[in-house]
PDB file of N, CA and C in Angstrom:
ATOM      1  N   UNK A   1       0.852  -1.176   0.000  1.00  0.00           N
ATOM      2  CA  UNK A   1       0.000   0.000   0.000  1.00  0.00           C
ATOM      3  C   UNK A   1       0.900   1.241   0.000  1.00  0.00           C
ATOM      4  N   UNK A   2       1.151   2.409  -1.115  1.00  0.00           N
ATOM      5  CA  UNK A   2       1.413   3.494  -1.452  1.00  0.00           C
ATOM      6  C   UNK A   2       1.420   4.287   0.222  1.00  0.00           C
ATOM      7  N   UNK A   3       2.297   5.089   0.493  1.00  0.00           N
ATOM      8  CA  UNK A   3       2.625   5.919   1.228  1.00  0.00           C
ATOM      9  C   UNK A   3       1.127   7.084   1.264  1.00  0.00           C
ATOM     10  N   UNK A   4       0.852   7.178   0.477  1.00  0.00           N
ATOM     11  CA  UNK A   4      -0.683   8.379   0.506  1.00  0.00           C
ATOM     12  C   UNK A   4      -1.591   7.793   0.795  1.00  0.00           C
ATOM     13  N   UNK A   5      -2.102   6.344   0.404  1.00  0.00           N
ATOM     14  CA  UNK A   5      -3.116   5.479   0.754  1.00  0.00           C
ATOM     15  C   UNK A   5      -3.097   4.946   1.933  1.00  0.00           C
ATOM     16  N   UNK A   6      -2.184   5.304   2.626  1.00  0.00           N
ATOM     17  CA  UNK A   6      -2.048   4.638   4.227  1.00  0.00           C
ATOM     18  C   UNK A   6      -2.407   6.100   4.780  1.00  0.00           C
ATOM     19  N   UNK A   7      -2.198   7.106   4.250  1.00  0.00           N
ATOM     20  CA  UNK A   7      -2.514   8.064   5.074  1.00  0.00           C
ATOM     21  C   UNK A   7      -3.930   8.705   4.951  1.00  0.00           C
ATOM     22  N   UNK A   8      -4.320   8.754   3.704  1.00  0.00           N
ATOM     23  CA  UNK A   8      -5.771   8.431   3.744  1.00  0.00           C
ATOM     24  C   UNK A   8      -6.931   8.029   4.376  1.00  0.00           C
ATOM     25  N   UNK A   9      -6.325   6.518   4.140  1.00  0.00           N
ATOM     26  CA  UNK A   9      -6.919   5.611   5.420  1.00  0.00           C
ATOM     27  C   UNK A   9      -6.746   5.947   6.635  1.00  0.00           C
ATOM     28  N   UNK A  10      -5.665   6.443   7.221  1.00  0.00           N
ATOM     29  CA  UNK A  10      -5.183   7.004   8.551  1.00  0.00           C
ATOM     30  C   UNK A  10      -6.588   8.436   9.016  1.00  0.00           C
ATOM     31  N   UNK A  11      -6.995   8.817   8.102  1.00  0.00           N
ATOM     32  CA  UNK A  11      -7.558  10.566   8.115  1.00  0.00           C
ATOM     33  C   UNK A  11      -8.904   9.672   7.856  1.00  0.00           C
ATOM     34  N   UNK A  12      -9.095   8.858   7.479  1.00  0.00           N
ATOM     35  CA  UNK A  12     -11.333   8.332   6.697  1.00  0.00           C
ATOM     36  C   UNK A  12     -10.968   7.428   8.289  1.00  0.00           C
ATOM     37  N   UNK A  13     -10.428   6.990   9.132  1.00  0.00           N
ATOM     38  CA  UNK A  13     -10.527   6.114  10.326  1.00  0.00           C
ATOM     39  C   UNK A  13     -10.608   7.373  11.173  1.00  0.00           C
ATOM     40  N   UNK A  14      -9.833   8.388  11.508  1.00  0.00           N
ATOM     41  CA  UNK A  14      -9.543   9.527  12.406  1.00  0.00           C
ATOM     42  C   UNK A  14     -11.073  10.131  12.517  1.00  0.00           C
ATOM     43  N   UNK A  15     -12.124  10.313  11.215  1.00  0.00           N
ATOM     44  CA  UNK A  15     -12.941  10.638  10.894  1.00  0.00           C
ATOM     45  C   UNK A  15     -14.230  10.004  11.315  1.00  0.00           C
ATOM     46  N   UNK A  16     -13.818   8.649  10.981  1.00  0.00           N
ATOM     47  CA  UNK A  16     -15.425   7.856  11.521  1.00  0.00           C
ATOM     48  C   UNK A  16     -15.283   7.413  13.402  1.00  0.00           C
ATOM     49  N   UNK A  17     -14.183   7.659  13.628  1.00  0.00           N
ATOM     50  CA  UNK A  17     -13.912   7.552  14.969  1.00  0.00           C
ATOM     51  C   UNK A  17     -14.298   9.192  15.921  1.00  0.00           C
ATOM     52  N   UNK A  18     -14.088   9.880  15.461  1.00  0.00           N
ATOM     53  CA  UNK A  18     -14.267  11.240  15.944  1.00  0.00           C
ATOM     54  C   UNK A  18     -15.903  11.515  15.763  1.00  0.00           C
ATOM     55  N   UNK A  19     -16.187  10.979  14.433  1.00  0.00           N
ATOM     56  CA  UNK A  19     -17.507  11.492  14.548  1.00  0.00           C
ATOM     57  C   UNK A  19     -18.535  10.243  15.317  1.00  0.00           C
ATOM     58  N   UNK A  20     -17.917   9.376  15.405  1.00  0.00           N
ATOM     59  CA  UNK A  20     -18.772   8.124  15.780  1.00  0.00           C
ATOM     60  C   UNK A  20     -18.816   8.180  17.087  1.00  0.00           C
ATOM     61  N   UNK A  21     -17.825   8.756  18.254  1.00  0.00           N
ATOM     62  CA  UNK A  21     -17.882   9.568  19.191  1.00  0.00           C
ATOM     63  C   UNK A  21     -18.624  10.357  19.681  1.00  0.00           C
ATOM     64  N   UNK A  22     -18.716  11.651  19.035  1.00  0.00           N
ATOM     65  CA  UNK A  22     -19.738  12.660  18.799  1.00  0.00           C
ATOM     66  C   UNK A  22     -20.819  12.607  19.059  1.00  0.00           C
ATOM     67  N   UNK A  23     -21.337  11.633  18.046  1.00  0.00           N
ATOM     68  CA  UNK A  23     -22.930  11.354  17.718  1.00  0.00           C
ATOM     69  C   UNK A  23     -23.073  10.380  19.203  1.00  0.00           C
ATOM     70  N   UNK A  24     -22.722   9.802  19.465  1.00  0.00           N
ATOM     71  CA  UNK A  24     -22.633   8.758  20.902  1.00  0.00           C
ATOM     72  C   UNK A  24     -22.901   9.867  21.806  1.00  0.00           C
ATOM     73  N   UNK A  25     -21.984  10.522  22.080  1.00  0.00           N
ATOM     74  CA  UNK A  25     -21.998  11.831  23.373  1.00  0.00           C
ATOM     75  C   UNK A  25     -23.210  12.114  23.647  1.00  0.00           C
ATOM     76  N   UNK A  26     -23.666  12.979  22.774  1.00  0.00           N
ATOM     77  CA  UNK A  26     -25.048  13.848  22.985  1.00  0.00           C
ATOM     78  C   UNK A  26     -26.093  12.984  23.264  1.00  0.00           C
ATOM     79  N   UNK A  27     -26.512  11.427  22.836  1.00  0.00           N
ATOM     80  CA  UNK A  27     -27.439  10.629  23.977  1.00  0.00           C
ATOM     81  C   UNK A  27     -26.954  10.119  25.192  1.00  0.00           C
ATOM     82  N   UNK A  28     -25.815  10.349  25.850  1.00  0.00           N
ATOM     83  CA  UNK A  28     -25.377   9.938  26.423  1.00  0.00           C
ATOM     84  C   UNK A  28     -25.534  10.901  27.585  1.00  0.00           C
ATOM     85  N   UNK A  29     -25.483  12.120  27.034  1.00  0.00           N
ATOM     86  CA  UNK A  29     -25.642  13.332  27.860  1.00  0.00           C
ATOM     87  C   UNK A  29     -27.418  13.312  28.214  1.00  0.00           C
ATOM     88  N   UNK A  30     -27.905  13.239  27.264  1.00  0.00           N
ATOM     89  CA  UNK A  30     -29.756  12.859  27.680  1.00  0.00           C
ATOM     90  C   UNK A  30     -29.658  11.897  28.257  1.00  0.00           C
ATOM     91  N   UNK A  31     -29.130  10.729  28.525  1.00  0.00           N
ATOM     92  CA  UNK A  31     -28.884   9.635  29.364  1.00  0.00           C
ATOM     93  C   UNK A  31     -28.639  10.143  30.896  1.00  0.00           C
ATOM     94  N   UNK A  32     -27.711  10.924  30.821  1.00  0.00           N
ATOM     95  CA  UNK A  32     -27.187  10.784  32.321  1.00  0.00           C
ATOM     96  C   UNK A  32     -28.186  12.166  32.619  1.00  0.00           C
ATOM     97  N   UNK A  33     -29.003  12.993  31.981  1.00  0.00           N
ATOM     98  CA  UNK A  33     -29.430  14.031  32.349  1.00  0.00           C
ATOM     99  C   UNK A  33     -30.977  13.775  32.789  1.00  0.00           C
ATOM    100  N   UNK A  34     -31.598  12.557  32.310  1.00  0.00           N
ATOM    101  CA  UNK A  34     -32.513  11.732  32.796  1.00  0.00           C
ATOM    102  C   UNK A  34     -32.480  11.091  34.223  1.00  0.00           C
ATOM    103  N   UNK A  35     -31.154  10.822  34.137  1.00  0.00           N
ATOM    104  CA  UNK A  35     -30.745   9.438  35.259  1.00  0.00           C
ATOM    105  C   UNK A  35     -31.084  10.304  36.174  1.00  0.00           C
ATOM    106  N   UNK A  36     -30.143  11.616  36.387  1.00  0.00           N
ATOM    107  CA  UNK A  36     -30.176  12.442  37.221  1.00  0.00           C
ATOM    108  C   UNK A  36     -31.673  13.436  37.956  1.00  0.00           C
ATOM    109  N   UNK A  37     -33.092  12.733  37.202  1.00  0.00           N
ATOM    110  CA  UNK A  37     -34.031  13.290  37.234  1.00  0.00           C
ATOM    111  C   UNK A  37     -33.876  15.060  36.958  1.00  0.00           C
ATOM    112  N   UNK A  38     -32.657  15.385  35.780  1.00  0.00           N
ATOM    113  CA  UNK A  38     -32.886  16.541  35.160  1.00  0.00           C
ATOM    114  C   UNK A  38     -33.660  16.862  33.976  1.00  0.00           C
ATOM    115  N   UNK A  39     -34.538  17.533  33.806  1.00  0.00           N
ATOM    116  CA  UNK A  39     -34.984  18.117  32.544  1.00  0.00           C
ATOM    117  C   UNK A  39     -33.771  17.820  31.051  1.00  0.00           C
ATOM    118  N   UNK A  40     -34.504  16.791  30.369  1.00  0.00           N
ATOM    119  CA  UNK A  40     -33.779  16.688  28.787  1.00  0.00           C
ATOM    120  C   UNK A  40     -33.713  17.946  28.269  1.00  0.00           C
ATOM    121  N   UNK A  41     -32.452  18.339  27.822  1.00  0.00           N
ATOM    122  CA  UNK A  41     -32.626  19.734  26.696  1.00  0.00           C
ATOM    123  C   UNK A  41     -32.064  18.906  25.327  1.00  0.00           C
ATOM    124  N   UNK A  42     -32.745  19.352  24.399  1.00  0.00           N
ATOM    125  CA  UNK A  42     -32.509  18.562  23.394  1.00  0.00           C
ATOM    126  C   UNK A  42     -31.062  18.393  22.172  1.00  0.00           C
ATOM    127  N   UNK A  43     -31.238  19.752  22.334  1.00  0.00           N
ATOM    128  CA  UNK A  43     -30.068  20.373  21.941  1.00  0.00           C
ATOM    129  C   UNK A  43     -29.366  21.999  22.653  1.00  0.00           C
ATOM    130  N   UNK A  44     -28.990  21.582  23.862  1.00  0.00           N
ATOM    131  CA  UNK A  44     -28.242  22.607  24.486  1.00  0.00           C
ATOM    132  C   UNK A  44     -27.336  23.334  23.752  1.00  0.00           C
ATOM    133  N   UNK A  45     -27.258  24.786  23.718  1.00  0.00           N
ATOM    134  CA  UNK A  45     -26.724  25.711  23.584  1.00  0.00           C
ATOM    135  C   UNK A  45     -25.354  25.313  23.530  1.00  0.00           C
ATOM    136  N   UNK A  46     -24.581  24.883  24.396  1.00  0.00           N
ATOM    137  CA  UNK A  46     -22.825  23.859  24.189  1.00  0.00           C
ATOM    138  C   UNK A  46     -22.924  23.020  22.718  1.00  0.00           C
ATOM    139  N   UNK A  47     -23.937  22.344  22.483  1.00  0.00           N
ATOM    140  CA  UNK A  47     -23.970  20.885  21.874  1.00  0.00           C
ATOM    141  C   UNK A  47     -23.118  21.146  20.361  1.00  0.00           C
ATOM    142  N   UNK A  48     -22.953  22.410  19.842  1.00  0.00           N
ATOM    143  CA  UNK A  48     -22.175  22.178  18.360  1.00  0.00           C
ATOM    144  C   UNK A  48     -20.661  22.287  18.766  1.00  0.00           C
ATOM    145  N   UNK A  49     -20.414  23.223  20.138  1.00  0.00           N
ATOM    146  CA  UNK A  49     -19.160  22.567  20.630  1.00  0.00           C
ATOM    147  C   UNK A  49     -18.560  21.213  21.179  1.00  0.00           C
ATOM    148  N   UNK A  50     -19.206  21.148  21.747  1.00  0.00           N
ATOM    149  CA  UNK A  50     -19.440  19.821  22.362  1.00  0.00           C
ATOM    150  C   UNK A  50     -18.853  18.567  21.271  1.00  0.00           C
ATOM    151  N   UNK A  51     -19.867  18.612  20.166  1.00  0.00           N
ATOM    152  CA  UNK A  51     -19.709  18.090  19.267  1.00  0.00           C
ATOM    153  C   UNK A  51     -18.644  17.685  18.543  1.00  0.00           C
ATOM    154  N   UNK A  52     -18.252  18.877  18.221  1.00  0.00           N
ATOM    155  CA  UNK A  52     -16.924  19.305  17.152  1.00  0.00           C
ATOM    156  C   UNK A  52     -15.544  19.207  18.339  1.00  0.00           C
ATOM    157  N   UNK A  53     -15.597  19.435  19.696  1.00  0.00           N
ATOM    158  CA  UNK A  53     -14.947  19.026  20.640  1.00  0.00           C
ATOM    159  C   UNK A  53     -14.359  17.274  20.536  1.00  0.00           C
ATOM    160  N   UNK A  54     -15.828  17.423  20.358  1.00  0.00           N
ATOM    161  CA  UNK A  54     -15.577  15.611  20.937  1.00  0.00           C
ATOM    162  C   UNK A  54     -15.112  14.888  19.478  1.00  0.00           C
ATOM    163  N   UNK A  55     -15.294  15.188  18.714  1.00  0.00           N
ATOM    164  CA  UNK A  55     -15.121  14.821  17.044  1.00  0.00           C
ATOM    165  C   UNK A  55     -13.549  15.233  17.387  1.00  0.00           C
ATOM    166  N   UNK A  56     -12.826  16.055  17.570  1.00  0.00           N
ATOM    167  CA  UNK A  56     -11.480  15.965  17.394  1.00  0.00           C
ATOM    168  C   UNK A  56     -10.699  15.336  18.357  1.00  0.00           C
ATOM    169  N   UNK A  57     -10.737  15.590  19.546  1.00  0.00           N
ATOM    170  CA  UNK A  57     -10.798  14.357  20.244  1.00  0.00           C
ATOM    171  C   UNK A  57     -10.763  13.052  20.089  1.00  0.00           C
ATOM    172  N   UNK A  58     -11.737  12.170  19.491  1.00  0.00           N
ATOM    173  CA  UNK A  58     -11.606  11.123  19.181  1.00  0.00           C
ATOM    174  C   UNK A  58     -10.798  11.012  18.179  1.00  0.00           C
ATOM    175  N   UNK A  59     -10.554  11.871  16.854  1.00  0.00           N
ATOM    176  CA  UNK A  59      -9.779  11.907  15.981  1.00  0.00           C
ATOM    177  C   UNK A  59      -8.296  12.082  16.637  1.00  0.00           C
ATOM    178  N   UNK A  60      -8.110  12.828  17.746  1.00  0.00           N
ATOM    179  CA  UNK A  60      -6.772  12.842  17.854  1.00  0.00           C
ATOM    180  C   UNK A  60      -6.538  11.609  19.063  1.00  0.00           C
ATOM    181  N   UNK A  61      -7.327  10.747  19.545  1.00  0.00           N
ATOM    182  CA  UNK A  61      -6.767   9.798  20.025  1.00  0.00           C
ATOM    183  C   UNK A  61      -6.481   8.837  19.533  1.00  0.00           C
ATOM    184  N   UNK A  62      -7.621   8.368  18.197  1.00  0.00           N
ATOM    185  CA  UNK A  62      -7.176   7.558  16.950  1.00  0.00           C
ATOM    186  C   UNK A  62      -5.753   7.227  16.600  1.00  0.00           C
ATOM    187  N   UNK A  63      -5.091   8.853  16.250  1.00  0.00           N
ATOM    188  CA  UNK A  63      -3.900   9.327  15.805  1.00  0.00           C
ATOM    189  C   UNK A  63      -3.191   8.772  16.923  1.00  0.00           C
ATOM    190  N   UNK A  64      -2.946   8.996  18.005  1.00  0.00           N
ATOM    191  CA  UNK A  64      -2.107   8.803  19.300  1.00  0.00           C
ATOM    192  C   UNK A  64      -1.794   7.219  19.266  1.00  0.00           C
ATOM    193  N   UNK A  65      -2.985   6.785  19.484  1.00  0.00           N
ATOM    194  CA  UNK A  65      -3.361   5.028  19.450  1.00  0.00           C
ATOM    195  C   UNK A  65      -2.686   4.723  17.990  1.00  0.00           C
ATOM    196  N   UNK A  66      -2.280   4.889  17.268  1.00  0.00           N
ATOM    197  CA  UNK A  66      -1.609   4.656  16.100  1.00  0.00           C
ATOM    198  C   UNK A  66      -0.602   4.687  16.089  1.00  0.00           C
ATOM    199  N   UNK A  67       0.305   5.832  16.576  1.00  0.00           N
ATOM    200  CA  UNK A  67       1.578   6.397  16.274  1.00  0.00           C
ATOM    201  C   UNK A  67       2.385   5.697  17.617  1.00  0.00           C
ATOM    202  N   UNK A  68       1.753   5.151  18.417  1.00  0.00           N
ATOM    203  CA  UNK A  68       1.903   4.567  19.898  1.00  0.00           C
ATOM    204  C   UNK A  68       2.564   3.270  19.763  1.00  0.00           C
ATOM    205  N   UNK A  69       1.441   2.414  18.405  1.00  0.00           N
ATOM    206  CA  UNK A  69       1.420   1.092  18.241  1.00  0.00           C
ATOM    207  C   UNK A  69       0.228   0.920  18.729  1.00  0.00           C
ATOM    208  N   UNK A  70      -0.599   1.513  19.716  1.00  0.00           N
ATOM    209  CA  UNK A  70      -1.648   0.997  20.774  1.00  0.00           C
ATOM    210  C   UNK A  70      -2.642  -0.088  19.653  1.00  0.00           C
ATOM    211  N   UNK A  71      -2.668   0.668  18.140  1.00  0.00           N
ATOM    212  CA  UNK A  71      -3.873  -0.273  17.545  1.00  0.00           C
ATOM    213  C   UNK A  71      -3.225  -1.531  17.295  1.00  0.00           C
ATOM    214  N   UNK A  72      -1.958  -1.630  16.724  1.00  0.00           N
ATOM    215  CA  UNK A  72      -1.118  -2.316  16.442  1.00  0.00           C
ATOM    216  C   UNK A  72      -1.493  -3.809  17.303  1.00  0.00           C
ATOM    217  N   UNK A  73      -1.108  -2.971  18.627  1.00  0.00           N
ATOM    218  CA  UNK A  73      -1.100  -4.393  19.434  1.00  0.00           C
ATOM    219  C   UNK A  73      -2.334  -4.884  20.249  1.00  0.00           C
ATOM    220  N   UNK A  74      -3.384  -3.671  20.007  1.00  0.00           N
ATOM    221  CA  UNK A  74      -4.857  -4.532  20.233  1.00  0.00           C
ATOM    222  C   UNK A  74      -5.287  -5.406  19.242  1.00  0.00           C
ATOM    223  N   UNK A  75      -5.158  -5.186  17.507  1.00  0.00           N
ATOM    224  CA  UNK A  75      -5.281  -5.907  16.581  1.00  0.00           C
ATOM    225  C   UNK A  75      -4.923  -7.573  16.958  1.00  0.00           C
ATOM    226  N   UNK A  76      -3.597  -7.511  17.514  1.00  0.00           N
ATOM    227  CA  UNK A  76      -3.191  -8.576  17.434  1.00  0.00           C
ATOM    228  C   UNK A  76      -3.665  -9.935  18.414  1.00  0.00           C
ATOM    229  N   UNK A  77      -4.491  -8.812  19.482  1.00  0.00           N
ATOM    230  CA  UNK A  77      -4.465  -9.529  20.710  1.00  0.00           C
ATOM    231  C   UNK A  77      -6.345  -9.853  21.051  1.00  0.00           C
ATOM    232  N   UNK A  78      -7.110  -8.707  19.869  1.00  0.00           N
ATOM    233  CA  UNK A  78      -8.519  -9.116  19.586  1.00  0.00           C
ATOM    234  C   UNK A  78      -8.629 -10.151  19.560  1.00  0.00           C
ATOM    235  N   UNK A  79     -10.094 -10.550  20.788  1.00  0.00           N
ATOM    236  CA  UNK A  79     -11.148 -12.103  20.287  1.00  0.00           C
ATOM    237  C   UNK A  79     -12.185 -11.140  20.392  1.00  0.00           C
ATOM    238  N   UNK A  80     -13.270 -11.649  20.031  1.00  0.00           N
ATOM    239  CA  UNK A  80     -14.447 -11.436  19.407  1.00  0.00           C
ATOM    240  C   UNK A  80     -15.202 -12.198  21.363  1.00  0.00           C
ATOM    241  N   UNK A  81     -15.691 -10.944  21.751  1.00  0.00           N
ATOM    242  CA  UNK A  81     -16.446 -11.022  23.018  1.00  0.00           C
ATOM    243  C   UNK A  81     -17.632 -11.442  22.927  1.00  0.00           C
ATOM    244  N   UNK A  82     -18.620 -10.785  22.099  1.00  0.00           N
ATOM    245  CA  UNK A  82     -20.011 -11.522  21.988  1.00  0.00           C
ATOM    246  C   UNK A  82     -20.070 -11.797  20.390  1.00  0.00           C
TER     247      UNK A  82
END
């Protein structure tokens, strides 16, 4: 695999990880804002930070977990739990 196509792939993974994050957060936040017998806001005033927060974030731990080895050596050491 070409030197650009690994990095590609490196940036479309950084991407579905950051945003796959993201989108997780904000029910998660109605989750615990329920638990807490607080009033749901649906989309709080924070939430496009929040968002775009948490989207790079996950993108830059992706990156970290990469450059670490960290994926490297979970790959290797994956079984399939359920």
């Amino acid at each position: 695999m070409k030197k650009v196509d690994k990095l590609v792939r490196l940036l479309v993974e950084m991407v579905v990880v950051g945003v796959g994050l993201a989108l997780l957060g904000l029910p998660v936040s109605w989750l615990m804002r329920a638990a807490s017998g607080k009033k749901i806001v649906w989309w709080p005033k924070h939430a496009r930070a929040m968002l775009v927060g948490t989207a790079f974030t996950g993108a830059a731990f992706h990156l970290i977990c990469e450059i670490s080895g960290l994926n490297q050596w979970y790959v290797k050491r994956y079984v399939r739990l359920l």
